[in-house]
C-alpha atoms as a PDB file:
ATOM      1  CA  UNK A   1      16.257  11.621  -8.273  1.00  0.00           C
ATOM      2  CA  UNK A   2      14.990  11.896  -4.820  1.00  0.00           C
ATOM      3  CA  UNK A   3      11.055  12.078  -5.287  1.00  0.00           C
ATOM      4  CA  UNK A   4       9.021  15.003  -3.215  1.00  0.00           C
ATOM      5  CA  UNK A   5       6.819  14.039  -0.785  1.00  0.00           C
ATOM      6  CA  UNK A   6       3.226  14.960  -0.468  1.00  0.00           C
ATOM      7  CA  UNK A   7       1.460  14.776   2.990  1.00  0.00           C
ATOM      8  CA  UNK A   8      -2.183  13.961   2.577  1.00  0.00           C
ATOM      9  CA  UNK A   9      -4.110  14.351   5.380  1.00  0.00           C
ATOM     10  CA  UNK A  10      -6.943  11.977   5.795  1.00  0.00           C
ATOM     11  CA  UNK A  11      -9.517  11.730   8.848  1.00  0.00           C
ATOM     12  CA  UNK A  12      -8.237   8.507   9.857  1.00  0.00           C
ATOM     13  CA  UNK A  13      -4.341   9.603   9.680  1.00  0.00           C
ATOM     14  CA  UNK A  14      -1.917  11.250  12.791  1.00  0.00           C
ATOM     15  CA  UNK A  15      -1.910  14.273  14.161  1.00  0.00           C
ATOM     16  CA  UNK A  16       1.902  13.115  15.091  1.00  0.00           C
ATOM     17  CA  UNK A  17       4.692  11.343  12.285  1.00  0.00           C
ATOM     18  CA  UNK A  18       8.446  10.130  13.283  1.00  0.00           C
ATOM     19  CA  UNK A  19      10.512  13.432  12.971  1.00  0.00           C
ATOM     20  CA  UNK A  20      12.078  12.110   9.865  1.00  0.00           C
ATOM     21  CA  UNK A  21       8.836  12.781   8.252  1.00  0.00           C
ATOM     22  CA  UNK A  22       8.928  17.007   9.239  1.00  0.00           C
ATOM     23  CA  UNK A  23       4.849  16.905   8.676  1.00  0.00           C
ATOM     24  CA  UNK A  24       2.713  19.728   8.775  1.00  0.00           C
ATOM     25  CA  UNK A  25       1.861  20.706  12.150  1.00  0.00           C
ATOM     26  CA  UNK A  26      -1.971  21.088  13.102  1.00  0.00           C
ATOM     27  CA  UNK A  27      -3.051  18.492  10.705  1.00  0.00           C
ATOM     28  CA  UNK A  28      -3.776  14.806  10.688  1.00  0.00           C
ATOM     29  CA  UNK A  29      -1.527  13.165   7.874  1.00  0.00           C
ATOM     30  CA  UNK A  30      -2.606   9.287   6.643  1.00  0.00           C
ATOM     31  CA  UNK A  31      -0.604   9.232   3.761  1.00  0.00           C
ATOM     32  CA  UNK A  32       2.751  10.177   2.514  1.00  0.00           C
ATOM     33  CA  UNK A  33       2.901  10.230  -1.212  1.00  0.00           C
ATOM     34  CA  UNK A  34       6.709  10.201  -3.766  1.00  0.00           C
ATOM     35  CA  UNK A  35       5.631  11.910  -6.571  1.00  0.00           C
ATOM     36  CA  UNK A  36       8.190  13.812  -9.747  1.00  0.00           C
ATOM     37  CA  UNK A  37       7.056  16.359 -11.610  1.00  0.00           C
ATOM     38  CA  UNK A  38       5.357  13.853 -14.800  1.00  0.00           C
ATOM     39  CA  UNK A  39       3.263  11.177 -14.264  1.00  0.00           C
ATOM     40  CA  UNK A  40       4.874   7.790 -13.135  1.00  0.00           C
ATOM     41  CA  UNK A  41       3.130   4.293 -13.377  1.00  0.00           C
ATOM     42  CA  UNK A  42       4.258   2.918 -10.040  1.00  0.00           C
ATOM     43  CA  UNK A  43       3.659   4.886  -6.865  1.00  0.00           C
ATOM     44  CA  UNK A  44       5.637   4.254  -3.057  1.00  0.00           C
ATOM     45  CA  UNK A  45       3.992   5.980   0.062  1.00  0.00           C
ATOM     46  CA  UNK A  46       4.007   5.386   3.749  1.00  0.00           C
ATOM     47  CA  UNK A  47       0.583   5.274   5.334  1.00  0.00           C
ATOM     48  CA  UNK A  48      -0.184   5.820   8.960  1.00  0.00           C
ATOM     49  CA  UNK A  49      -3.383   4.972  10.558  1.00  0.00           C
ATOM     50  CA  UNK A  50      -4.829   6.737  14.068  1.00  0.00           C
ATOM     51  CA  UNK A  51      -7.969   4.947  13.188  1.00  0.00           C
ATOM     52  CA  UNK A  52      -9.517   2.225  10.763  1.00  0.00           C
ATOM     53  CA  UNK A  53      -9.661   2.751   7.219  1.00  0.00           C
ATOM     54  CA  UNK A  54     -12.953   2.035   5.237  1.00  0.00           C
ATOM     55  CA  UNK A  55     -13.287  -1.576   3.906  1.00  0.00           C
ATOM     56  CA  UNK A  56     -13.028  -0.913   0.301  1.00  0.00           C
ATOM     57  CA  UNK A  57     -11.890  -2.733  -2.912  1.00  0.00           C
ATOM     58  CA  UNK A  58     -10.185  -1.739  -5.975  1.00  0.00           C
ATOM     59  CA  UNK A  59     -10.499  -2.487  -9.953  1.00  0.00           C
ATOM     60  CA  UNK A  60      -8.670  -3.962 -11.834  1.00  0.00           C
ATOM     61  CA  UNK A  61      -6.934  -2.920 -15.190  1.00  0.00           C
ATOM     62  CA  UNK A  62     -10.075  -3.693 -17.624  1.00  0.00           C
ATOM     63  CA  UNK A  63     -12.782  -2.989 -15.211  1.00  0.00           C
ATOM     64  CA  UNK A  64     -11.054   0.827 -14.510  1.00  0.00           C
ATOM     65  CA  UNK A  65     -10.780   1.272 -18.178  1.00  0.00           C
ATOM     66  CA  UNK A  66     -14.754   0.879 -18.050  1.00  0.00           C
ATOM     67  CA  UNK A  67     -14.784   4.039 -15.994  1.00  0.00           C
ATOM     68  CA  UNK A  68     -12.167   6.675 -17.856  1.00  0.00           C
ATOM     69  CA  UNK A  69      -8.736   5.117 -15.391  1.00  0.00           C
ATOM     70  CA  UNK A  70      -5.608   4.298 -17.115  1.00  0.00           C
ATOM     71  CA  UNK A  71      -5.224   1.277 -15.627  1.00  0.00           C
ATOM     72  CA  UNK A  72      -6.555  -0.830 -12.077  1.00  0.00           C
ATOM     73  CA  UNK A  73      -4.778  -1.231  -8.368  1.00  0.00           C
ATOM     74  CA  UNK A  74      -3.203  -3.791  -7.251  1.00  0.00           C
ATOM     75  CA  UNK A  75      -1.407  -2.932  -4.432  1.00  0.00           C
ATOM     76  CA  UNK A  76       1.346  -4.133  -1.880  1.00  0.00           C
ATOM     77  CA  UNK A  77       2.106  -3.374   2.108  1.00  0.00           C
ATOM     78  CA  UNK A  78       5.236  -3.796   4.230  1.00  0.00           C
ATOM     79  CA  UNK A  79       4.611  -3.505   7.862  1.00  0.00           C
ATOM     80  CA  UNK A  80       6.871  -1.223   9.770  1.00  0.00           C
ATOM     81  CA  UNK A  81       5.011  -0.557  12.809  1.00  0.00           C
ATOM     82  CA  UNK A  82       2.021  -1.434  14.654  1.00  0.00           C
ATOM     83  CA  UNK A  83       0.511  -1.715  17.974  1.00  0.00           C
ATOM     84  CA  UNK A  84       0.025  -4.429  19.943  1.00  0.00           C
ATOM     85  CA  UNK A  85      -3.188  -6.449  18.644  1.00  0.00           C
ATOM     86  CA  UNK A  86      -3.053  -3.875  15.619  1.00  0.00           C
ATOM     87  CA  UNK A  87      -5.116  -5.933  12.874  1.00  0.00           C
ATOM     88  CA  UNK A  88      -5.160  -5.666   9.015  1.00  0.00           C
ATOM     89  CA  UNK A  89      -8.380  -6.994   7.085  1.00  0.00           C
ATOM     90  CA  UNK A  90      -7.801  -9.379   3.868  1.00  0.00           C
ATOM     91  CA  UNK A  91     -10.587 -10.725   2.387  1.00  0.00           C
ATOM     92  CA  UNK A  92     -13.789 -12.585   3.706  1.00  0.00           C
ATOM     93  CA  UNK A  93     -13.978 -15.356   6.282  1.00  0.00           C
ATOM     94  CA  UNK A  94     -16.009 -17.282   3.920  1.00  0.00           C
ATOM     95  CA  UNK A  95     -16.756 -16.453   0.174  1.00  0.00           C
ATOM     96  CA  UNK A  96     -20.697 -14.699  -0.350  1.00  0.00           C
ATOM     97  CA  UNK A  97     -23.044 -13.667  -3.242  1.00  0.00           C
ATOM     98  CA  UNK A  98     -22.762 -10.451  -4.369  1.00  0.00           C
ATOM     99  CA  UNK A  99     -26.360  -9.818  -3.188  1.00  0.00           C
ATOM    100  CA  UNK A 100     -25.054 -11.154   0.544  1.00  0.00           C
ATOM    101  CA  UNK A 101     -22.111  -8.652   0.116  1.00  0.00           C
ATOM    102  CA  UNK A 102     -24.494  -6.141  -0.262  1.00  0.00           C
ATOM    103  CA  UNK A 103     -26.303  -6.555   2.709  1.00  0.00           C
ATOM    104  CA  UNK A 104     -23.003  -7.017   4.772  1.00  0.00           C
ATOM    105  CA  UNK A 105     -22.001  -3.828   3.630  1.00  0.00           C
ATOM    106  CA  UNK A 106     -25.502  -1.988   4.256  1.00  0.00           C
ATOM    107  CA  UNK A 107     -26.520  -3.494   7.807  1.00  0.00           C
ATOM    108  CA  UNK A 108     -22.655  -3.108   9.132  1.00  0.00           C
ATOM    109  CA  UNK A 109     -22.149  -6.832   9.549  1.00  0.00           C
ATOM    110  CA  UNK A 110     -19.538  -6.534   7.015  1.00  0.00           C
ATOM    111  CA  UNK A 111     -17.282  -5.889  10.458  1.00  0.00           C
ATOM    112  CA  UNK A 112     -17.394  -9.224  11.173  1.00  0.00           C
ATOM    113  CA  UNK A 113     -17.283 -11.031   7.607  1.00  0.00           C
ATOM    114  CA  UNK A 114     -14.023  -9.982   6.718  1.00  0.00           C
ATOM    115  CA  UNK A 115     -11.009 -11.627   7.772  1.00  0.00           C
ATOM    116  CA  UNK A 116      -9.249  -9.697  10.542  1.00  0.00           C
ATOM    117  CA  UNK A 117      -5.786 -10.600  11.236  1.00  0.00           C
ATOM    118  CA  UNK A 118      -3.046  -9.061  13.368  1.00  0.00           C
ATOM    119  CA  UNK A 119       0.239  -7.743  11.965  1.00  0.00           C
ATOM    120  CA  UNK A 120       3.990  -7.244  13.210  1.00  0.00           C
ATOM    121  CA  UNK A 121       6.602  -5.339  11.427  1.00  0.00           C
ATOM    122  CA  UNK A 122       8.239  -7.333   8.567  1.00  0.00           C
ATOM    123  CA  UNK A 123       5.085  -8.507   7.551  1.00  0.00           C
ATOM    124  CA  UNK A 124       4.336  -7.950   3.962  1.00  0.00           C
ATOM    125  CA  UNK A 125       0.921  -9.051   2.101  1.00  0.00           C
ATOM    126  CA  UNK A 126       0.427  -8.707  -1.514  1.00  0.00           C
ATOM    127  CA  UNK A 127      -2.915  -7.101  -2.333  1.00  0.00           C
ATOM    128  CA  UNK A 128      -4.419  -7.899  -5.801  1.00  0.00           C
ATOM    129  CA  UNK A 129      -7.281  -5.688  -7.754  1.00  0.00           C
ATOM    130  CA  UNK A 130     -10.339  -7.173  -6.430  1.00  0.00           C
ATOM    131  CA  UNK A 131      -9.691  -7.877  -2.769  1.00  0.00           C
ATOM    132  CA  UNK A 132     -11.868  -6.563  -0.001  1.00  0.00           C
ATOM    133  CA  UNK A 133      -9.309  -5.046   2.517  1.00  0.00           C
ATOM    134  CA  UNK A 134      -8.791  -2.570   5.365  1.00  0.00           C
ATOM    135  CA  UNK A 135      -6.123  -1.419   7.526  1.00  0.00           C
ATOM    136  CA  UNK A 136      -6.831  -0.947  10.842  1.00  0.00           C
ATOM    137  CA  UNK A 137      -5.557   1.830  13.628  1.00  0.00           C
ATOM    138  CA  UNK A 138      -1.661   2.091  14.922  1.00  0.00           C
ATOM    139  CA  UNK A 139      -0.140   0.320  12.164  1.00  0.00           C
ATOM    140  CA  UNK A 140       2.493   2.342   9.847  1.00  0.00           C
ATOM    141  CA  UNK A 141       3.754   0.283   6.359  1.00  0.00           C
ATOM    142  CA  UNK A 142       5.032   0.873   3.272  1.00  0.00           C
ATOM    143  CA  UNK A 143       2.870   0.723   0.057  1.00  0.00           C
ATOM    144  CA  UNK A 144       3.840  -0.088  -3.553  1.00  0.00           C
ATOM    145  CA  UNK A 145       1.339   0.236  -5.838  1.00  0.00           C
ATOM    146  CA  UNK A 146      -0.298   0.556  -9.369  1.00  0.00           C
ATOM    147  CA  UNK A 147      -0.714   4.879  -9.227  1.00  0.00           C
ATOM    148  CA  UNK A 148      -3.964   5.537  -9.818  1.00  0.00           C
ATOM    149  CA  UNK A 149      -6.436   6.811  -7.642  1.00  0.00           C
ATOM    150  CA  UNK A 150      -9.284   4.378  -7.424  1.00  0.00           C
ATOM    151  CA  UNK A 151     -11.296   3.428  -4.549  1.00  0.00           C
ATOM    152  CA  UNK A 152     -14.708   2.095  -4.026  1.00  0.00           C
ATOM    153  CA  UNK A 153     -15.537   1.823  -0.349  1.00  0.00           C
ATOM    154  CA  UNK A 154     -17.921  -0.442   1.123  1.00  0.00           C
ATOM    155  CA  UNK A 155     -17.947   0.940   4.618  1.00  0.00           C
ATOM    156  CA  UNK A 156     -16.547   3.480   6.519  1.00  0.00           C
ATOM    157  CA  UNK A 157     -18.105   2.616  10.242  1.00  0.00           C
ATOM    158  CA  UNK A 158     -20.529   5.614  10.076  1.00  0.00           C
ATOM    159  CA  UNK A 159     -18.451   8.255   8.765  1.00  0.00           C
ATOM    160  CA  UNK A 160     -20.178  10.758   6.631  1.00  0.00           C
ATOM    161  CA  UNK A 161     -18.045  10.054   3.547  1.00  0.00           C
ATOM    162  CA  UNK A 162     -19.415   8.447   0.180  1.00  0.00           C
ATOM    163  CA  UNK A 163     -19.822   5.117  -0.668  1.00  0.00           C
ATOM    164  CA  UNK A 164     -19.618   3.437  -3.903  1.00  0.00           C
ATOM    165  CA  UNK A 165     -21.902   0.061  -3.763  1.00  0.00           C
ATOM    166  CA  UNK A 166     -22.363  -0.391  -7.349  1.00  0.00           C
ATOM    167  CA  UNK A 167     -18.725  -0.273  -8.358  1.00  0.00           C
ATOM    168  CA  UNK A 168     -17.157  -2.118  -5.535  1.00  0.00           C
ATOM    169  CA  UNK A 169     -19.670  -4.692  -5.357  1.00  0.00           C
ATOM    170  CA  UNK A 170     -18.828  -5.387  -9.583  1.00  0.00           C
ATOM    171  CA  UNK A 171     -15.777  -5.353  -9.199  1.00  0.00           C
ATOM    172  CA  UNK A 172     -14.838  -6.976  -5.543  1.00  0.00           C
ATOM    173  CA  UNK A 173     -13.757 -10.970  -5.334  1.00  0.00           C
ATOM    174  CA  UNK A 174     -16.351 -11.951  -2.091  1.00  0.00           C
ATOM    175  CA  UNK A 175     -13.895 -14.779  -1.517  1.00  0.00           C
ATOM    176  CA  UNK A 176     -11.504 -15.634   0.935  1.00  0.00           C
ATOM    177  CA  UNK A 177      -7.704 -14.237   0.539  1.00  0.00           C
ATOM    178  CA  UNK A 178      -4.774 -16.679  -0.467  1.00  0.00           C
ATOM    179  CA  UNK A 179      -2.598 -17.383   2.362  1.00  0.00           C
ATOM    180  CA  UNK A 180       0.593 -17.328  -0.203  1.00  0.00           C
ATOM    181  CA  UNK A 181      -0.121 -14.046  -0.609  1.00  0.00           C
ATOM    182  CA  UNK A 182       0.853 -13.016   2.616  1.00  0.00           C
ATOM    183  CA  UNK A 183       4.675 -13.682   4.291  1.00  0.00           C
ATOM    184  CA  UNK A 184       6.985 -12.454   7.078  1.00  0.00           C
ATOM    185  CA  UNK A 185      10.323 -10.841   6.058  1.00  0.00           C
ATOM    186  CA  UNK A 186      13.405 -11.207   8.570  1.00  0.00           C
ATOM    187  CA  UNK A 187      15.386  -8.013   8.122  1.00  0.00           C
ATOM    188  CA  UNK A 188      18.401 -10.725   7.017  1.00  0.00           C
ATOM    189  CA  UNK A 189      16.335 -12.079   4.088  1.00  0.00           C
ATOM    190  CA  UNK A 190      16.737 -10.961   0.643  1.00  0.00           C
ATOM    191  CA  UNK A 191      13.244 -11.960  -1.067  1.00  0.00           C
ATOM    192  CA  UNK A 192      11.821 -11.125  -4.446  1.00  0.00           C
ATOM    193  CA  UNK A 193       8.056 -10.149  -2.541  1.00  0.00           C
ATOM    194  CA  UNK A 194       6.099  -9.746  -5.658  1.00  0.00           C
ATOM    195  CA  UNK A 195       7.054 -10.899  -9.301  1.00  0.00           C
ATOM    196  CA  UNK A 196       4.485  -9.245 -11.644  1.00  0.00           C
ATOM    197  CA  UNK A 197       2.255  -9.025 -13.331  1.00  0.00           C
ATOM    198  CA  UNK A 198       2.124  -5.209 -13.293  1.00  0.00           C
ATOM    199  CA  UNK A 199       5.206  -4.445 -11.002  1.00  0.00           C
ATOM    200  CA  UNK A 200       8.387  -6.375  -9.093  1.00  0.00           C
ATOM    201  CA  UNK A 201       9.458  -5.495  -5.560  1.00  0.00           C
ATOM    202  CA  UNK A 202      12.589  -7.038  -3.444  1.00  0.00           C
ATOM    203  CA  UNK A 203      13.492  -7.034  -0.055  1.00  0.00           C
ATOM    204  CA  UNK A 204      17.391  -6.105  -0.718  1.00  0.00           C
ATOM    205  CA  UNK A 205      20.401  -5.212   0.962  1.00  0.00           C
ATOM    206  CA  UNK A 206      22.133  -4.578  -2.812  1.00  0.00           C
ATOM    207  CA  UNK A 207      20.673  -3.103  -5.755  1.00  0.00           C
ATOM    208  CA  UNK A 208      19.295  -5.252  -8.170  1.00  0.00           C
ATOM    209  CA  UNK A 209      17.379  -4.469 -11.590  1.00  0.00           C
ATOM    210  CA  UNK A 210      20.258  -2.072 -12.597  1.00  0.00           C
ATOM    211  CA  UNK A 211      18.885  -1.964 -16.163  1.00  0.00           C
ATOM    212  CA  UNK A 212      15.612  -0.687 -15.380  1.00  0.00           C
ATOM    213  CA  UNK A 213      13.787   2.397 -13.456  1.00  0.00           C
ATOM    214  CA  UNK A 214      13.441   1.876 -10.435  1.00  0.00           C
ATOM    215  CA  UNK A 215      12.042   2.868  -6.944  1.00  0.00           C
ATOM    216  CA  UNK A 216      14.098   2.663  -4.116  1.00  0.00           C
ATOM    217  CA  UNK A 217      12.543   3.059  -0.748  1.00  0.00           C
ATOM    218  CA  UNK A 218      15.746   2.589   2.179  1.00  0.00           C
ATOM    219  CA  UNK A 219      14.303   0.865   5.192  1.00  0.00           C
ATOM    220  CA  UNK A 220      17.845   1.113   7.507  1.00  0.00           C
ATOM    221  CA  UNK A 221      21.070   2.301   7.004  1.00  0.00           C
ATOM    222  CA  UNK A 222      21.611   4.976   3.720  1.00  0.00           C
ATOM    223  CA  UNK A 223      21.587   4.927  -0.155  1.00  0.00           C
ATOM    224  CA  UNK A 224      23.472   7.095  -2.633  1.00  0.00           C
ATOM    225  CA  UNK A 225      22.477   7.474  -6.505  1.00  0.00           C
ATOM    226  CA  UNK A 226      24.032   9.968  -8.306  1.00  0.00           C
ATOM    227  CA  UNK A 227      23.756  13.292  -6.020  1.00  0.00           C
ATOM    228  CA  UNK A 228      21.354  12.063  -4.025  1.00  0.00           C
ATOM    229  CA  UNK A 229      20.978  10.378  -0.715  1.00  0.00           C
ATOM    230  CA  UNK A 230      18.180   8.713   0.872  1.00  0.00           C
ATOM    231  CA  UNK A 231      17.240   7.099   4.015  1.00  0.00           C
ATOM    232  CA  UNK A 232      14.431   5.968   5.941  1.00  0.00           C
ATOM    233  CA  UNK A 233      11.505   8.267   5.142  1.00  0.00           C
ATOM    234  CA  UNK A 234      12.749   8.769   1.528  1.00  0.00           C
ATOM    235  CA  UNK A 235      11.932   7.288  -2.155  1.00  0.00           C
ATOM    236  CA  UNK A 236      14.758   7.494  -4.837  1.00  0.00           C
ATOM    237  CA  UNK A 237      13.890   6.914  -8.606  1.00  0.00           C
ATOM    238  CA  UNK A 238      16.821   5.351  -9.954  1.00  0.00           C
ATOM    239  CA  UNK A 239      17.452   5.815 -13.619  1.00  0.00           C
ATOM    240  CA  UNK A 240      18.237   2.537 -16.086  1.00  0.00           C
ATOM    241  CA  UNK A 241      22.709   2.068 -15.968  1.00  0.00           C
ATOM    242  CA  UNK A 242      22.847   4.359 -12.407  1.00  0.00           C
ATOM    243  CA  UNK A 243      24.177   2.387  -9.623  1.00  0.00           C
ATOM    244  CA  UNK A 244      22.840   2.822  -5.829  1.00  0.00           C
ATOM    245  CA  UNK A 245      25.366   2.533  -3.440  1.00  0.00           C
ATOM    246  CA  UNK A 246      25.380   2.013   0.527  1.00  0.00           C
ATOM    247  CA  UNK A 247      24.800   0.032   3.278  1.00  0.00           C
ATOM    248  CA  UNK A 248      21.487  -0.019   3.687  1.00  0.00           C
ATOM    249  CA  UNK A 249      18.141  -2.605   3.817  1.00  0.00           C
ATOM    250  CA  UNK A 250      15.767  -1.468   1.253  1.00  0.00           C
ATOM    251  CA  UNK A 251      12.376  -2.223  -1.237  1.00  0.00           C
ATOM    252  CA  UNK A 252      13.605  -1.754  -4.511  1.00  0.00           C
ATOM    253  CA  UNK A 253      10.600  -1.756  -6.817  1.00  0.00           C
ATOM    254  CA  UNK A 254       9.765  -1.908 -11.011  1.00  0.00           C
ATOM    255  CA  UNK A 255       7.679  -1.722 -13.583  1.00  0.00           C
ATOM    256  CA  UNK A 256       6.956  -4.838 -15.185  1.00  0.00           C
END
C-alpha cells in the first residue's frame, strides 16, 4: 500500500519542494507526512527546513504516558540534502543542571550550549527520547520515528510560538550526545542504522524483514509491492509474506 502524503506547512518550511513532491502552491511546507487511513505505530516523513527549527526535546515512553500519549519519540534522520555549512544540533557541549538549562533556555544562550555540527547527505544520526536537538536551515532528510505528536520546545529564536519549560526541562537529558549514535552511509553500504528498542531501520538495496510490516521509503532507483510502485518521494507499507521488488536503494523500516 502506497501511504498518502500530507503536506504540513510549518513557518520554518519552503515555499519551494523537488517537483516529485507536487506541493501546494502559495504555502510554506516543513513536513511531509505517510499516513493510511488507521493509526500506525511507526511514522516516515521528509522534512525540509528554509529556516531553524526550535531546540526542543521529546519524552519518552513512560514520561508521555504521564501526560495522556500512547507512547514517547525517539526519532531517526537521514540526510539527503543540505547546504553548504548547513548544521544540525545534538545535544549539549557540556552536560548542565536542570536549573542551568533553564536559564540557557530563558536568556537565549541556549544558542551556543548546544552542540552544532554540520551535515552532508548520507549522514544519518539516531535521535533517542530525551535529547535536546534542532535542525537547522537548507537541510532536507528523511525521518523515522515513534508517531506521536509530542514536542516540548525550549526555544524558538523569538518566534511568537509556545514554549513548554516545565515538560522539556523534566524530561530532557542536559548531557552531551553519543558519538555512536551518529554515522555516514555510502550509498554502496547496506547497514542495519538502528536495531531497537522501539523500531529497526536498514540502509538496503534488497528487501529484508519479509515476515513483518514494514515501511519502505526508496531513496534511488524504483520499488514494486503488489500494485504499487514507489520511488523517491514515496513510502510503501509492505504487508508480512509480500515481496518488494526492484532496483532500487532504500530505508526499509519496522516495528520492533
Amino acid at each position: 500500500m502506497k501511504l498518502n502524503r500530507n503536506y504540513v506547512e510549518k513557518p520554518w518550511g519552503r515555499s519551494r519542494l523537488p517537483p516529485m513532491f507536487d506541493a501546494p502552491v502559495g504555502q510554506k511546507i516543513g513536513e511531509v507526512w505517510f499516513t493510511a487511513t488507521r493509526e500506525l505505530p511507526l511514522l516516515a516523513k521528509y522534512i525540509f527546513t528554509g529556516e531553524r527549527l526550535s531546540i526542543q526535546v521529546h519524552p519518552n515512553d513512560r514520561q508521555a504516558r504521564q501526560h495522556g500519549f500512547a507512547q514517547g519519540k525517539s526519532e531517526c534522520w537521514y540526510i539527503l540534502d543540505s547546504d553548504p555549512g548547513a548544521t544540525l544540533g545534538l545535544g549539549l557541549k557540556h552536560a548542565v543542571s536542570s536549573d542551568e538549562l533553564r536559564d540557557a533556555a530563558l536568556n537565549g544562550s541556549i544558542e551556543e550550549l548546544v552542540n552544532w555540527r554540520t551535515v552532508a547527505p548520507g549522514d544519518f544520526f539516531f535521535v533517542p527520547a530525551g535529547t535536546i536537538h534542532a535542525i537547522g536551515a537548507g537541510i532536507s532528510l528523511l525521518e523515522f520515528q515513534q508517531n506521536v505528536d509530542v514536542t516540548y520546545r525550549l526555544y524558538d529564536y523569538g518566534r511568537p510560538r509556545e514554549l513548554h519549560l516545565d515538560h522539556g526541562i523534566a524530561v530532557a537529558n542536559p548531557g552531551i550526545y553519543p558519538d555512536e549514535l551518529a554515522r555516514h552511509v555510502s550509498d554502496n553500504d547496506d547497514q542495519t542504522l538502528v536495531a531497537g528498542p522501539h523500531f529497526a531501520l536498514l540502509h538496503s538495496h534488497e528487501d529484508r524483514f519479509q515476515d513483518r510490516q514494514r515501511w519502505v521509503m526508496p531513496l534511488a532507483g524504483l520499488v514494486e509491492a503488489g500494485s504499487d510502485t514507489g520511488g523517491p518521494g514515496d513510502c510503501l507499507l509492505v504487508p508480512a509474506g509480500e515481496a518488494v521488488t526492484g532496483p532500487a536503494r532504500m530505508l526499509i523500516g519496522v516495528a520492533v
